[in-house]
Protein backbone atom coordinates (compact mmCIF):
# COMPACT_ATOMS: atom_id res chain seq x y z
CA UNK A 1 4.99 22.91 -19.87
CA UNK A 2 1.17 23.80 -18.76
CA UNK A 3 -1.36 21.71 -18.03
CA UNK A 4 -2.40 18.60 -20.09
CA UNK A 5 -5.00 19.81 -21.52
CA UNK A 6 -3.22 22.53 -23.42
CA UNK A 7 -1.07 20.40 -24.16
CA UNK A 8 -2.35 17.22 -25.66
CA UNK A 9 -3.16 16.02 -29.32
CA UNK A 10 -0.16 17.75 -31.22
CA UNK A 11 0.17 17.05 -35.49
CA UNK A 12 -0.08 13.78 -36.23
CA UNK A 13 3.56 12.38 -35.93
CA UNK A 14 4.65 8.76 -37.96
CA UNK A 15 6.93 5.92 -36.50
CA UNK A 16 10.11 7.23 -38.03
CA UNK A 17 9.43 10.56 -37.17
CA UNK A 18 8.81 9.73 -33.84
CA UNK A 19 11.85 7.48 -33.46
CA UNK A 20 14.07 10.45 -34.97
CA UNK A 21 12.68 12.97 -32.37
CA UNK A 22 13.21 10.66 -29.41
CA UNK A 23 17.03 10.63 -30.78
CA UNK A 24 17.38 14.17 -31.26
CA UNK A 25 15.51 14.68 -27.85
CA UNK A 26 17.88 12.37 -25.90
CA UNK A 27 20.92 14.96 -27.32
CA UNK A 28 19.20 17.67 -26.08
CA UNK A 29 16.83 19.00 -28.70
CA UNK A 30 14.08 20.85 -26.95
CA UNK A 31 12.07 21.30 -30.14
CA UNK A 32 12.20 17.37 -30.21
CA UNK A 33 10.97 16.78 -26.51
CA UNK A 34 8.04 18.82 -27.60
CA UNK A 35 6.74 16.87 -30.31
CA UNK A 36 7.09 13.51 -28.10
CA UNK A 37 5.33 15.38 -25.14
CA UNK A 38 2.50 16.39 -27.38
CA UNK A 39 2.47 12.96 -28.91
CA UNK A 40 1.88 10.76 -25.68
CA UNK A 41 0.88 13.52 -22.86
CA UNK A 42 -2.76 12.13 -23.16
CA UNK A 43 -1.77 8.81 -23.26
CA UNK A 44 -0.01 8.54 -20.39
CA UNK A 45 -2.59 11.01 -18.50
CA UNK A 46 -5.44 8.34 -19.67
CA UNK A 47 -3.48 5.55 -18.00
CA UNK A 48 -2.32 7.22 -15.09
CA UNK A 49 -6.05 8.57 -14.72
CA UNK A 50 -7.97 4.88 -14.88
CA UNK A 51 -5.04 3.94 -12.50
CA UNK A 52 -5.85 6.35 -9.86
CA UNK A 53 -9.49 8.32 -10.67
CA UNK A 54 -8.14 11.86 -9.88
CA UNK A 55 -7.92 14.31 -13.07
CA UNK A 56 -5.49 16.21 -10.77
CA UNK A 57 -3.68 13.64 -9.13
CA UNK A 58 -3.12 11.85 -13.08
CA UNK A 59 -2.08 15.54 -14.23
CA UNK A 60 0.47 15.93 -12.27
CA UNK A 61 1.89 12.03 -12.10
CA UNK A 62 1.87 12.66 -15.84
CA UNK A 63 4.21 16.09 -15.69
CA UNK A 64 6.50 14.26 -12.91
CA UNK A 65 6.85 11.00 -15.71
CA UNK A 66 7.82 14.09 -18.63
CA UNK A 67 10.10 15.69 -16.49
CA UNK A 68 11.71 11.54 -15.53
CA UNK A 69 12.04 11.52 -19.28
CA UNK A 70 13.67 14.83 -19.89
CA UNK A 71 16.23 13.92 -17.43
CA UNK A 72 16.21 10.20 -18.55
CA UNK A 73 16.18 10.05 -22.44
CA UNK A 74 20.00 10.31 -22.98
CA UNK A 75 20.12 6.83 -21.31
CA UNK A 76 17.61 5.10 -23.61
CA UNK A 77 19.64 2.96 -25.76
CA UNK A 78 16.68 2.01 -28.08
CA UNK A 79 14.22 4.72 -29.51
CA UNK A 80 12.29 2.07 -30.64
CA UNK A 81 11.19 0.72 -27.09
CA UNK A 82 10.68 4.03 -25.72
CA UNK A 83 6.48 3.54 -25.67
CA UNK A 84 7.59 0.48 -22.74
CA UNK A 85 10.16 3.03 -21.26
CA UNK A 86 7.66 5.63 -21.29
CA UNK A 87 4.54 3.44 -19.47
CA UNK A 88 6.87 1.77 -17.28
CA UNK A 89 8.20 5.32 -15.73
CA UNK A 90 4.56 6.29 -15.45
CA UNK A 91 3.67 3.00 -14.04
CA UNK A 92 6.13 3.29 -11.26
CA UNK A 93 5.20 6.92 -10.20
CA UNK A 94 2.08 6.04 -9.68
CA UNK A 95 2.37 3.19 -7.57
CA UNK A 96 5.25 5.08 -5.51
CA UNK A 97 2.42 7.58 -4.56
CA UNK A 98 -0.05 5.02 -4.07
CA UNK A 99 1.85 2.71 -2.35
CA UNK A 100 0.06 2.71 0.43
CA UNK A 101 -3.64 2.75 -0.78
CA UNK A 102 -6.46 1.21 -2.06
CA UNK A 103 -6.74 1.11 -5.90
CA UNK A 104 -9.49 3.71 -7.07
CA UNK A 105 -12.33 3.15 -9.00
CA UNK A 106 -12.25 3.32 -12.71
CA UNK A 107 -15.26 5.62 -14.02
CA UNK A 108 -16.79 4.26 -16.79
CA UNK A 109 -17.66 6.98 -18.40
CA UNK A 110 -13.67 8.07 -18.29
CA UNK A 111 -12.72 8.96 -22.21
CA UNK A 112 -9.44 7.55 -24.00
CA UNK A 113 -7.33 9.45 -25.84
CA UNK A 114 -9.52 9.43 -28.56
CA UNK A 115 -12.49 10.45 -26.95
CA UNK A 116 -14.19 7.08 -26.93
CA UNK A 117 -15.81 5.96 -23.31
CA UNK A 118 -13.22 3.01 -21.90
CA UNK A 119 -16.00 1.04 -21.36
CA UNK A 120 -19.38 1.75 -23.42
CA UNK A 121 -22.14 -0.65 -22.82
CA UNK A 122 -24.28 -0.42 -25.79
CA UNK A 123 -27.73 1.12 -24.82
CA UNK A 124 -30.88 1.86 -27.43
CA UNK A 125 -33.67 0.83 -25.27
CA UNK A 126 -35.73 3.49 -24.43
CA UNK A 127 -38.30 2.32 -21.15
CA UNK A 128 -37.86 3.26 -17.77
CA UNK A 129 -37.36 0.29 -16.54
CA UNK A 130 -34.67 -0.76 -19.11
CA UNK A 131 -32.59 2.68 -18.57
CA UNK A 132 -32.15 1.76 -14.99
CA UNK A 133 -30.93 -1.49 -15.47
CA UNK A 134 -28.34 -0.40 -18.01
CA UNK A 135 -27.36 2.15 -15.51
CA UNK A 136 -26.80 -0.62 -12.72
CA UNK A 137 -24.92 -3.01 -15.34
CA UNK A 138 -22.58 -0.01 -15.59
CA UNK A 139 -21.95 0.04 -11.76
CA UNK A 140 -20.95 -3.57 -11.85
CA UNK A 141 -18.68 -3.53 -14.91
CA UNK A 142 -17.26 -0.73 -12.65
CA UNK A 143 -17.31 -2.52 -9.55
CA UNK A 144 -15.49 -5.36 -11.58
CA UNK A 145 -12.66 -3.22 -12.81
CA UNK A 146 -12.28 -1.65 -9.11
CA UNK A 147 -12.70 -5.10 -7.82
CA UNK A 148 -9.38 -6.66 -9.99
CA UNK A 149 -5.57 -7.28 -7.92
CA UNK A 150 -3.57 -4.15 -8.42
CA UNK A 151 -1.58 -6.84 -10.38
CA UNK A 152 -4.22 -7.59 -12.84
CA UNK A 153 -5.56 -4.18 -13.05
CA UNK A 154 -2.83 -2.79 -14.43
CA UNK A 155 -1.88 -5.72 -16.93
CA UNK A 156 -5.96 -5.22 -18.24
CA UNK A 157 -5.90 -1.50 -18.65
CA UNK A 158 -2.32 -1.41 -20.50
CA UNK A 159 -4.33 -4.68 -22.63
CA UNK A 160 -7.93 -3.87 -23.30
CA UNK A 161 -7.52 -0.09 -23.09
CA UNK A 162 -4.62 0.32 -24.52
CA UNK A 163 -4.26 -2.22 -26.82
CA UNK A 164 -0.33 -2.53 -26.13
CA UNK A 165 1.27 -5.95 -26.73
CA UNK A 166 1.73 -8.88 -24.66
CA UNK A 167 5.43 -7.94 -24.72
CA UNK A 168 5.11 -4.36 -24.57
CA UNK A 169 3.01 -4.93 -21.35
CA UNK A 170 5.97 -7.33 -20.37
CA UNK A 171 8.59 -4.58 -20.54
CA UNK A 172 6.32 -1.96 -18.82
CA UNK A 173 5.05 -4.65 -15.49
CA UNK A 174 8.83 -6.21 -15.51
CA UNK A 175 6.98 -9.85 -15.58
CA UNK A 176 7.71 -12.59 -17.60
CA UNK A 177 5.83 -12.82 -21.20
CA UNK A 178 3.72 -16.45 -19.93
CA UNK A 179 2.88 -14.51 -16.76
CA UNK A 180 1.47 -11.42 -18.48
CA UNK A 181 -0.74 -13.59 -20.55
CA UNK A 182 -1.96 -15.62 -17.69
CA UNK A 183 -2.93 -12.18 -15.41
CA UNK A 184 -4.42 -10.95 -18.49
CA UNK A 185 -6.81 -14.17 -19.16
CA UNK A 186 -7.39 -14.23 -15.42
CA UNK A 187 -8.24 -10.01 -15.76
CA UNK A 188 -10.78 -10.68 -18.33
CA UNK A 189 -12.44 -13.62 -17.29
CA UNK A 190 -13.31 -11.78 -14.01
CA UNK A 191 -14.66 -8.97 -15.54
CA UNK A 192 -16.23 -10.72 -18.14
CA UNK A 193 -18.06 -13.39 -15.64
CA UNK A 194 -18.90 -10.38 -13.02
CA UNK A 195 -20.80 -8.98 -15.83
CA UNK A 196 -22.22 -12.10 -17.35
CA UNK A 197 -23.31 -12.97 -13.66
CA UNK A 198 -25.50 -9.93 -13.37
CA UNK A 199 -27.41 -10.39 -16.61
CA UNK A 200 -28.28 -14.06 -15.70
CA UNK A 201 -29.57 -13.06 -12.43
């Protein structure tokens, strides 16, 4: 496989379609490896990429999680739980390599898969003065993201990035379902009063 970029996007692919591929994947169809590759290659690289801020380093975390897979799929019992499988192997790559370091900071400005900014602070003023301050509240909703417990971090990305379910996110983190919901709450509220903070003061 080459790069992400050439690789990402394929035809639009629908649930049982995508549950038949994984099958004929995990028995060896190369044809059906392809399809899920081109389904969640950006996916995973957008994750992976708000995770550690490195185009390079996400790239190839993302092609070591595909080739995991590969290797992997014959031992997925469910097809229909392979989107947890799938974050989960990703998840632990990355923190294998980045064990021992400080979490990186999320760019704002970073795209998701479907080319909308992950976070886009809403902006029609047109002074001066008012541009710069909605360039600082950007640092600080950055700063709060960077800011969050590798723990939480991860459980808000997979959440308000994402969009995966509570129990989805459960699977992935290997936490219980009434932890995930607290770390999420706890994720939000710090952003949310980090932000709110800064436009009081």
């Amino acid at each position: 496989m080459g790069r992400l970029d050439s690789h990402a996007g394929g035809p639009a692919i629908n649930t049982s379609q995508l549950v038949e591929c994984i099958r004929e994947a995990g028995n060896g169809n190369l044809g059906a490896y392809q399809k899920i590759y081109d389904h969640y290659a950006r996916k995973v690289l957008n994750f992976i990429y708000r995770m550690v801020n490195s185009i390079e380093e996400a790239e190839d975390l993302t092609q070591e999680t595909f080739t995991a897979v590969y290797q992997k799929l014959a031992t997925l019992q469910d097809p229909e739980r392979f989107e947890p499988w799938l974050f989960r192997i990703a998840r632990n790559f990355v923190y294998q390599r980045y064990r021992n370091r400080q979490p990186a900071m999320v760019a704002v400005d970073a795209l998701d898969e479907d080319g909308q900014p992950i976070l886009q602070i809403e902006d029609q003023r047109q002074t001066p003065d008012e541009a710069f301050e909605a360039r600082e509240l950007e640092q600080v909703v950055q700063e709060a993201i960077a800011s969050l417990a590798p723990k939480y971090r991860e459980v808000f990305v997979l959440s308000a990035i994402r969009h995966l379910s509570y129990q989805e996110i459960a699977e992935i983190v290997g936490r219980s379902l009434a932890s995930v919901k607290t770390d999420i709450h706890r994720a939000r509220l710090d952003v949310r009063n980090r932000v709110k903070h800064y436009i009081q003061d």
